[in-house]
Structure formats: structure tokens, C-alpha cells
C-alpha atoms as a PDB file:
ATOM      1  CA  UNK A   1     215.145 152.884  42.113  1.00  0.00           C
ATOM      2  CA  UNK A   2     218.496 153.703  40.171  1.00  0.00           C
ATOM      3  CA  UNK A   3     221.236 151.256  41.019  1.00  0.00           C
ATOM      4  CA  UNK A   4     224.427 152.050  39.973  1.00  0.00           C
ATOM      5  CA  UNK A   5     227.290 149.367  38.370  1.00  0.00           C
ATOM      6  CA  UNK A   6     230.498 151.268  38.545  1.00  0.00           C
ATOM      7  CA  UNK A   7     232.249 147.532  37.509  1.00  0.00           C
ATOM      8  CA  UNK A   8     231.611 143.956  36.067  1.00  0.00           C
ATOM      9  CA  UNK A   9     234.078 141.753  35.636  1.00  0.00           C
ATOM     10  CA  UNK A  10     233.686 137.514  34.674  1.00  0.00           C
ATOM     11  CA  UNK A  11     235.654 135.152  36.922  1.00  0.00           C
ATOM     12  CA  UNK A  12     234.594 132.933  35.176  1.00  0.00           C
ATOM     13  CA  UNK A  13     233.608 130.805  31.942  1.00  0.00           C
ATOM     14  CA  UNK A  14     231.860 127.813  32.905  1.00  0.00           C
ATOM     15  CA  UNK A  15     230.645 124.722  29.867  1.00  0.00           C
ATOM     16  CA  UNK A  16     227.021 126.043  30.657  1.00  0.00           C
ATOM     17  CA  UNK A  17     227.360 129.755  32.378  1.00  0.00           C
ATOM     18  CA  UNK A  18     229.303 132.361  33.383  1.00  0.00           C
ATOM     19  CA  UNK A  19     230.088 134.083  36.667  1.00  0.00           C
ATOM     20  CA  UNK A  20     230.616 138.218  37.344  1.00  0.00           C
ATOM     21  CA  UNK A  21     231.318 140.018  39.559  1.00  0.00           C
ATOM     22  CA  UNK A  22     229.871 143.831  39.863  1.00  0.00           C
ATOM     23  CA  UNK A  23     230.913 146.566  41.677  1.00  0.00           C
ATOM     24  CA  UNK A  24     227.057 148.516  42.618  1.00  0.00           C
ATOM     25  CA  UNK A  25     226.235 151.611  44.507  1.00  0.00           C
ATOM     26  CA  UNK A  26     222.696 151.725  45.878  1.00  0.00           C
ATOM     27  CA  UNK A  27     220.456 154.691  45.931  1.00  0.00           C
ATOM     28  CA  UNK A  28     221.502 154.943  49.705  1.00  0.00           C
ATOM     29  CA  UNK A  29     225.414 155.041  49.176  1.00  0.00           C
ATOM     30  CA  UNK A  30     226.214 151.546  49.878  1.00  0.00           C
ATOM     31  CA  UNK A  31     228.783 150.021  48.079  1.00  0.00           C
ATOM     32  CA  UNK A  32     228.898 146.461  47.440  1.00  0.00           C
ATOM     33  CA  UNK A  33     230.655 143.410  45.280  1.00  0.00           C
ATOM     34  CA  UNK A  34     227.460 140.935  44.089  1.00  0.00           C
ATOM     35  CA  UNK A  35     228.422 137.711  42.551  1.00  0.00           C
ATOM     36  CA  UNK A  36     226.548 136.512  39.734  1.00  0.00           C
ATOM     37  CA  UNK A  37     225.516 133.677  38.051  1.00  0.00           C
ATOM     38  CA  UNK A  38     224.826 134.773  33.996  1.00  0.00           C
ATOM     39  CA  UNK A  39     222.916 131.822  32.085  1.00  0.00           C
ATOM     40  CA  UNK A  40     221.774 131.679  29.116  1.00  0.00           C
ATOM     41  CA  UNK A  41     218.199 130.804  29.792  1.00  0.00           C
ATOM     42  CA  UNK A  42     216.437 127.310  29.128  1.00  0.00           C
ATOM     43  CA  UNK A  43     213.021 125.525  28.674  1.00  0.00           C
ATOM     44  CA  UNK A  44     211.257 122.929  30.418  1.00  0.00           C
ATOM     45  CA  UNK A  45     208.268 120.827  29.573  1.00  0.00           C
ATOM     46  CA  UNK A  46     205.109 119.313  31.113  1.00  0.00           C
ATOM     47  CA  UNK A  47     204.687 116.411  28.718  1.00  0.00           C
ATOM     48  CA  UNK A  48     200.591 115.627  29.425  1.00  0.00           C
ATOM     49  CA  UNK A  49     200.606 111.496  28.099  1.00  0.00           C
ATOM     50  CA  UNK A  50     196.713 110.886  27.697  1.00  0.00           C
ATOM     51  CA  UNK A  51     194.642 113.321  29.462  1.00  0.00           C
ATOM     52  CA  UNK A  52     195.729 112.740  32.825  1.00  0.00           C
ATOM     53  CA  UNK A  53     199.408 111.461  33.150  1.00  0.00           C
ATOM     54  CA  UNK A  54     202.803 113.150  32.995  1.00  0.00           C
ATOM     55  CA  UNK A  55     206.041 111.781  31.770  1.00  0.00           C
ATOM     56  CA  UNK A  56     208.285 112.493  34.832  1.00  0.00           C
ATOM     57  CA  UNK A  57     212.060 112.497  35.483  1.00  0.00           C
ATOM     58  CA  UNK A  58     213.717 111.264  38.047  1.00  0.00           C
ATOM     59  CA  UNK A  59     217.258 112.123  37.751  1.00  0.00           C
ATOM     60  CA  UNK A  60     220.570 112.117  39.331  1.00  0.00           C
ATOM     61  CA  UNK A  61     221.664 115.699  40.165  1.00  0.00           C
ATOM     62  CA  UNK A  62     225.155 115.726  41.562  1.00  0.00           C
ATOM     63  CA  UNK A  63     224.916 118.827  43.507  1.00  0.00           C
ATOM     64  CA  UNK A  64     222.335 117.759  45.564  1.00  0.00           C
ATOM     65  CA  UNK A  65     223.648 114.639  45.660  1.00  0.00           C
ATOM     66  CA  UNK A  66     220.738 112.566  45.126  1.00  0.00           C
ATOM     67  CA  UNK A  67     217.883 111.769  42.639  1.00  0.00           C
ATOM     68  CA  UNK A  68     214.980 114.518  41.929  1.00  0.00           C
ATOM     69  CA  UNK A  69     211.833 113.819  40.102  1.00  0.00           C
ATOM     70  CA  UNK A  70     211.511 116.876  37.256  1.00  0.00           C
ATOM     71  CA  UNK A  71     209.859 117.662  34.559  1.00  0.00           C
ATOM     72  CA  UNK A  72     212.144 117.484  30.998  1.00  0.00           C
ATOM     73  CA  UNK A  73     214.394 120.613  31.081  1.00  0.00           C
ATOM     74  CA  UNK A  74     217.553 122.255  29.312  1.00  0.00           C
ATOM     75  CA  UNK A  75     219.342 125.273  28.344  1.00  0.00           C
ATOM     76  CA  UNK A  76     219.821 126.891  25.342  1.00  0.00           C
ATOM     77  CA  UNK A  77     221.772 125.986  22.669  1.00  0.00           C
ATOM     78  CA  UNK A  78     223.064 129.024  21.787  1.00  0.00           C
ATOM     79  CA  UNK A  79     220.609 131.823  20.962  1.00  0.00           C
ATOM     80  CA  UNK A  80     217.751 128.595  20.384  1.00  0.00           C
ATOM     81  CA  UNK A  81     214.176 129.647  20.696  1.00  0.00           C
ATOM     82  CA  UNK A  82     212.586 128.572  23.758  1.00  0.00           C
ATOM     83  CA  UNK A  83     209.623 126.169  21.716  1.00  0.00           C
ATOM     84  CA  UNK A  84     212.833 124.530  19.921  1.00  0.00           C
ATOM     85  CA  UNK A  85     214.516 124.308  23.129  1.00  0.00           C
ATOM     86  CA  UNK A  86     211.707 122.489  24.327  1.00  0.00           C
ATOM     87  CA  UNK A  87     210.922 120.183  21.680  1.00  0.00           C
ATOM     88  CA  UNK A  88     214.458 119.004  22.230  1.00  0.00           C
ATOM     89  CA  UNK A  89     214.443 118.335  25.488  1.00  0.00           C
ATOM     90  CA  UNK A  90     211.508 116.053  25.324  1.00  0.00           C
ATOM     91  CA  UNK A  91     212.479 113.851  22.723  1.00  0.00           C
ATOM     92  CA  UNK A  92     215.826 114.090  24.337  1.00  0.00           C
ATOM     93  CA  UNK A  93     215.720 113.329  27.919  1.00  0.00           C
ATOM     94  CA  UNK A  94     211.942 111.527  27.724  1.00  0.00           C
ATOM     95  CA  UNK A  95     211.783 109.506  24.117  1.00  0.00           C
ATOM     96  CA  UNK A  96     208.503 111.009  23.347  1.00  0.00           C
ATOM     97  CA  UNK A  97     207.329 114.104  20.833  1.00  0.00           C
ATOM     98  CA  UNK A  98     204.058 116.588  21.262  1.00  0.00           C
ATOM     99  CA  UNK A  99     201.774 117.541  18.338  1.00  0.00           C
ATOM    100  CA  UNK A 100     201.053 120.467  20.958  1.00  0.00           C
ATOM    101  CA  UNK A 101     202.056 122.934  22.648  1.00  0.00           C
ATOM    102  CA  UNK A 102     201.072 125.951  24.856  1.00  0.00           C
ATOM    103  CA  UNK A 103     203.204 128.127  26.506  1.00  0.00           C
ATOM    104  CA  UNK A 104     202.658 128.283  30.057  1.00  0.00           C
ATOM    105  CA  UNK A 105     204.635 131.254  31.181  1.00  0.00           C
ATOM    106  CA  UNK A 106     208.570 132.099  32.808  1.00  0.00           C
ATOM    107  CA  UNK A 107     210.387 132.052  36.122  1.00  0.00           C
ATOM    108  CA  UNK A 108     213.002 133.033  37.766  1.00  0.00           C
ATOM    109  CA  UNK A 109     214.505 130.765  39.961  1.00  0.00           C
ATOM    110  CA  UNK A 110     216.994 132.181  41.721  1.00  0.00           C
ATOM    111  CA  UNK A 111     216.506 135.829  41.063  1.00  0.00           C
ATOM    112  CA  UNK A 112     219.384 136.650  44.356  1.00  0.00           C
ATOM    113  CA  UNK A 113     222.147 135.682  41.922  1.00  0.00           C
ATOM    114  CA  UNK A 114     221.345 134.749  38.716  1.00  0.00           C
ATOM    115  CA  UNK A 115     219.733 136.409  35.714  1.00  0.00           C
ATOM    116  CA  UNK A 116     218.376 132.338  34.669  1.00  0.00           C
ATOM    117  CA  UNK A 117     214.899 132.579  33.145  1.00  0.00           C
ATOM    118  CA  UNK A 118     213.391 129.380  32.647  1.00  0.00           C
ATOM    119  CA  UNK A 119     209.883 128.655  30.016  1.00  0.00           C
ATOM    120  CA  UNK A 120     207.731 126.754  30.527  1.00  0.00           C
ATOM    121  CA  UNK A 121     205.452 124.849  28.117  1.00  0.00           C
ATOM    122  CA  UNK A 122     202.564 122.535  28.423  1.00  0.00           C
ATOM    123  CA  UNK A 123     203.186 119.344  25.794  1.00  0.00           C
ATOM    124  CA  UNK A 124     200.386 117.560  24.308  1.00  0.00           C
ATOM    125  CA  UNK A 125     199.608 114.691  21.271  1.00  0.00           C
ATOM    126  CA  UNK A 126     202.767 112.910  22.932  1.00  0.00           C
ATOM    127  CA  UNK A 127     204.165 110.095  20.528  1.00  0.00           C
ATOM    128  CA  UNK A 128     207.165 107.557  20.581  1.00  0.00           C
ATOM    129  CA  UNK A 129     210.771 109.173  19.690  1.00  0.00           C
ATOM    130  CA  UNK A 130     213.916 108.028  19.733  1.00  0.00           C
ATOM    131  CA  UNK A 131     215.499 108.994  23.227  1.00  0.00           C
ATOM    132  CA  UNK A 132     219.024 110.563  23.252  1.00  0.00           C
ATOM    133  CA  UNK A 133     220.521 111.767  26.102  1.00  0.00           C
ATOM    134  CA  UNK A 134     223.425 113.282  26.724  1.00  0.00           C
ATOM    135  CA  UNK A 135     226.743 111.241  28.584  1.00  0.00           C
ATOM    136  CA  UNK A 136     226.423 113.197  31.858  1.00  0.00           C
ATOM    137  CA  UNK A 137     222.506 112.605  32.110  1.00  0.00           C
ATOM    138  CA  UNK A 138     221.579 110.004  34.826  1.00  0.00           C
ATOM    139  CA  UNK A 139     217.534 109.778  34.413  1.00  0.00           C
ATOM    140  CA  UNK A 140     214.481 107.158  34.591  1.00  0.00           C
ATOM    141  CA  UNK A 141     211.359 108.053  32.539  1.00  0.00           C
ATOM    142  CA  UNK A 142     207.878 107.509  34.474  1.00  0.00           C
ATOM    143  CA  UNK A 143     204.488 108.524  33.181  1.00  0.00           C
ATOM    144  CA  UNK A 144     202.290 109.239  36.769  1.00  0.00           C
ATOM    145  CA  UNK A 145     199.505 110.443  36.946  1.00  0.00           C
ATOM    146  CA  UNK A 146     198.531 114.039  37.598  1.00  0.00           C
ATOM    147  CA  UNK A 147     197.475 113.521  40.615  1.00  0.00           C
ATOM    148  CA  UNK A 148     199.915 111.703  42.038  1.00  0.00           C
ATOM    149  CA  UNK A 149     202.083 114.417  41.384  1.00  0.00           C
ATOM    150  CA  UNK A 150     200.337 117.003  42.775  1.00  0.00           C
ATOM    151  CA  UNK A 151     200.209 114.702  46.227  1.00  0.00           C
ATOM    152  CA  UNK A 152     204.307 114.349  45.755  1.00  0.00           C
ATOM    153  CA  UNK A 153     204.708 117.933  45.702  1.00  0.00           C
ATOM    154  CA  UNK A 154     202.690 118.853  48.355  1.00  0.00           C
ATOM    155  CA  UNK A 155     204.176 115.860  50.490  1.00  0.00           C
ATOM    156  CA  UNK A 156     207.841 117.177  49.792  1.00  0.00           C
ATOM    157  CA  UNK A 157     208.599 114.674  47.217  1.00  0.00           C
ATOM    158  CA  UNK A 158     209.259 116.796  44.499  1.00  0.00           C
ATOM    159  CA  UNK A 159     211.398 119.659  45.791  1.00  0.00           C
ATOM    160  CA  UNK A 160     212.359 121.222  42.107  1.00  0.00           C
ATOM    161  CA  UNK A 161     211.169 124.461  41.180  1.00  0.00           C
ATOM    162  CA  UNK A 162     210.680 124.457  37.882  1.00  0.00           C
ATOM    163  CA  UNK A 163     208.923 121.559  38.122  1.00  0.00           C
ATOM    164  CA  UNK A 164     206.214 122.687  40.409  1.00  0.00           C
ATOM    165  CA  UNK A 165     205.885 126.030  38.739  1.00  0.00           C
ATOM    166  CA  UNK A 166     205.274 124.049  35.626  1.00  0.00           C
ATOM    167  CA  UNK A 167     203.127 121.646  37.216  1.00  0.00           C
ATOM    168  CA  UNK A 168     200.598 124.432  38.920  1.00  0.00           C
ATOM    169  CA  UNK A 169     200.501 126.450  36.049  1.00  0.00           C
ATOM    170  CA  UNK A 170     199.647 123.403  33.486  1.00  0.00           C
ATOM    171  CA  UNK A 171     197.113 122.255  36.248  1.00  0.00           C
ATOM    172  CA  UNK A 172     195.969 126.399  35.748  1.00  0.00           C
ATOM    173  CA  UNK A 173     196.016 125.949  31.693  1.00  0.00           C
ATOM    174  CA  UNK A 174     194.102 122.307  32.075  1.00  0.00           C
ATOM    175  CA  UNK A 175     191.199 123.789  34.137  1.00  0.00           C
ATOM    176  CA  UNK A 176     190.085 126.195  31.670  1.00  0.00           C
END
């Protein structure tokens, strides 16, 4: 399928992304203006304390206007590498560093307007760090068990994505 963009314009700059605007034709004739949301990508982390518990978020996110329970996440720094993306988020948001990792695999949350790709990674080894997050990060650190989680997703609980992407595959990766 050829899709034609006859115009892209950016409305505008945001502190994290950026939003377009493009002018497309589809194969059928249609013309159409489709907003979207450009980011730079990001990494988040399944941070595996002992064999069977994960060090979970639960964090204020003002847009939903509430607390979610997550997995350690960010975006990019620039043009970072996913791993070192990663690695900083955990220590980061969590206080804790791996000795391993595994990459898990990539989504895409939101694929109807944004080009965001999130990786994910499967952290192991986990050891004390210094925690340093940044001023507009709300968040409580709790290692739960696997399990647990597992039940909190499947009871609605946990309603973030990347969190349950990166909790099925790890639970994928862990069975093998």
C-alpha cells in the first residue's frame, strides 16, 4: 500500500516530543490531515529481585490523574542506546542495578498517532544503588512477587501497557 504525504508540518515542540501534522493521500483518493505524536523512543525494565519478585512502581501520572503501578521506564536522552537507557532508569527511578540483562523485545503503544517505540528488557543480579529521581517524578518502590502481579493485571490493577507487555514477555523469557 503506497500512502502518499504531500505535507508535514510541527505544531509543536514539546520538553519530551513533538507534534506534526501531515497532509496524506490514500491509495483510494482520500485526503486527510493526521496529527502526530513524534517521540523519541524509550526503555523500560522488568527488574527480577531474587528469582521470583519484581521491583514495581507505583507512580503518580498526572494525565490520568491518579497512581499506576509500572515497571521502571524513560525516554531517551538524546540518541542514548536503549540498554543505557535502561540501566538508567533503574538505578534512577528504583535505587537498584542488574548484573543482567536480556532484551525482551519492542512495542508500539499507540501506533494510531505516534511513531513511540518502547524496549523492553528483562533485569537480573539486582543490587543496591543510589536512587535519583527526577523533580517531576512522584513514585513508591515495591518488590511483589511475580505472581501477584500477574493476578493484578489480570484483575485490572495494572492498566499500563508497557508494563504488561514487559511482564508477559519476561514471564515468556523466564519459562524457557
Amino acid at each position: 500500500m503506497s500512502l502518499q504525504v504531500n505535507k508535514r508540518r510541527t505544531i509543536r515542540h514539546g520538553r519530551v516530543f513533538d507534534i506534526t501534522v501531515e497532509n496524506v493521500t490514500f491509495p483510494n483518493g482520500f485526503n486527510v490531515d493526521l496529527e502526530i505524536l513524534r517521540h523519541p523512543g524509550a526503555s523500560a525494565v522488568v527488574p527480577l529481585l531474587g528469582t521470583d519478585k519484581v521491583v514495581m512502581l507505583k507512580q503518580y501520572r498526572h494525565a490520568v490523574g491518579d497512581f499506576m503501578w509500572e515497571i521502571p521506564a524513560g525516554t531517551f536522552d538524546g540518541k542514548e542506546d536503549p540498554l543505557v537507557c535502561a540501566q538508567r532508569e533503574l538505578t534512577e527511578e528504583t535505587g537498584y542495578t542488574a548484573g543482567g540483562w536480556e532484551r525482551l523485545g519492542a512495542i508500539t503503544p499507540v501506533p494510531g498517532y505516534s511513531d513511540e517505540r518502547i524496549h523492553l528488557f528483562l533485569a537480573r543480579d539486582l543490587a543496591p544503588a543510589a536512587q535519583n529521581l527526577d523533580q517531576d517524578e512522584l513514585l513508591e518502590v515495591y518488590p511483589l512477587p511475580l505472581s501477584d502481579v500477574v493476578s493484578m493485571i489480570m484483575q485490572g490493577k495494572i492498566e499500563d501497557a508497557k508494563t504488561i507487555a514487559g511482564i508477559f514477555f519476561a514471564l515468556n523469557k523466564l519459562k524457557r
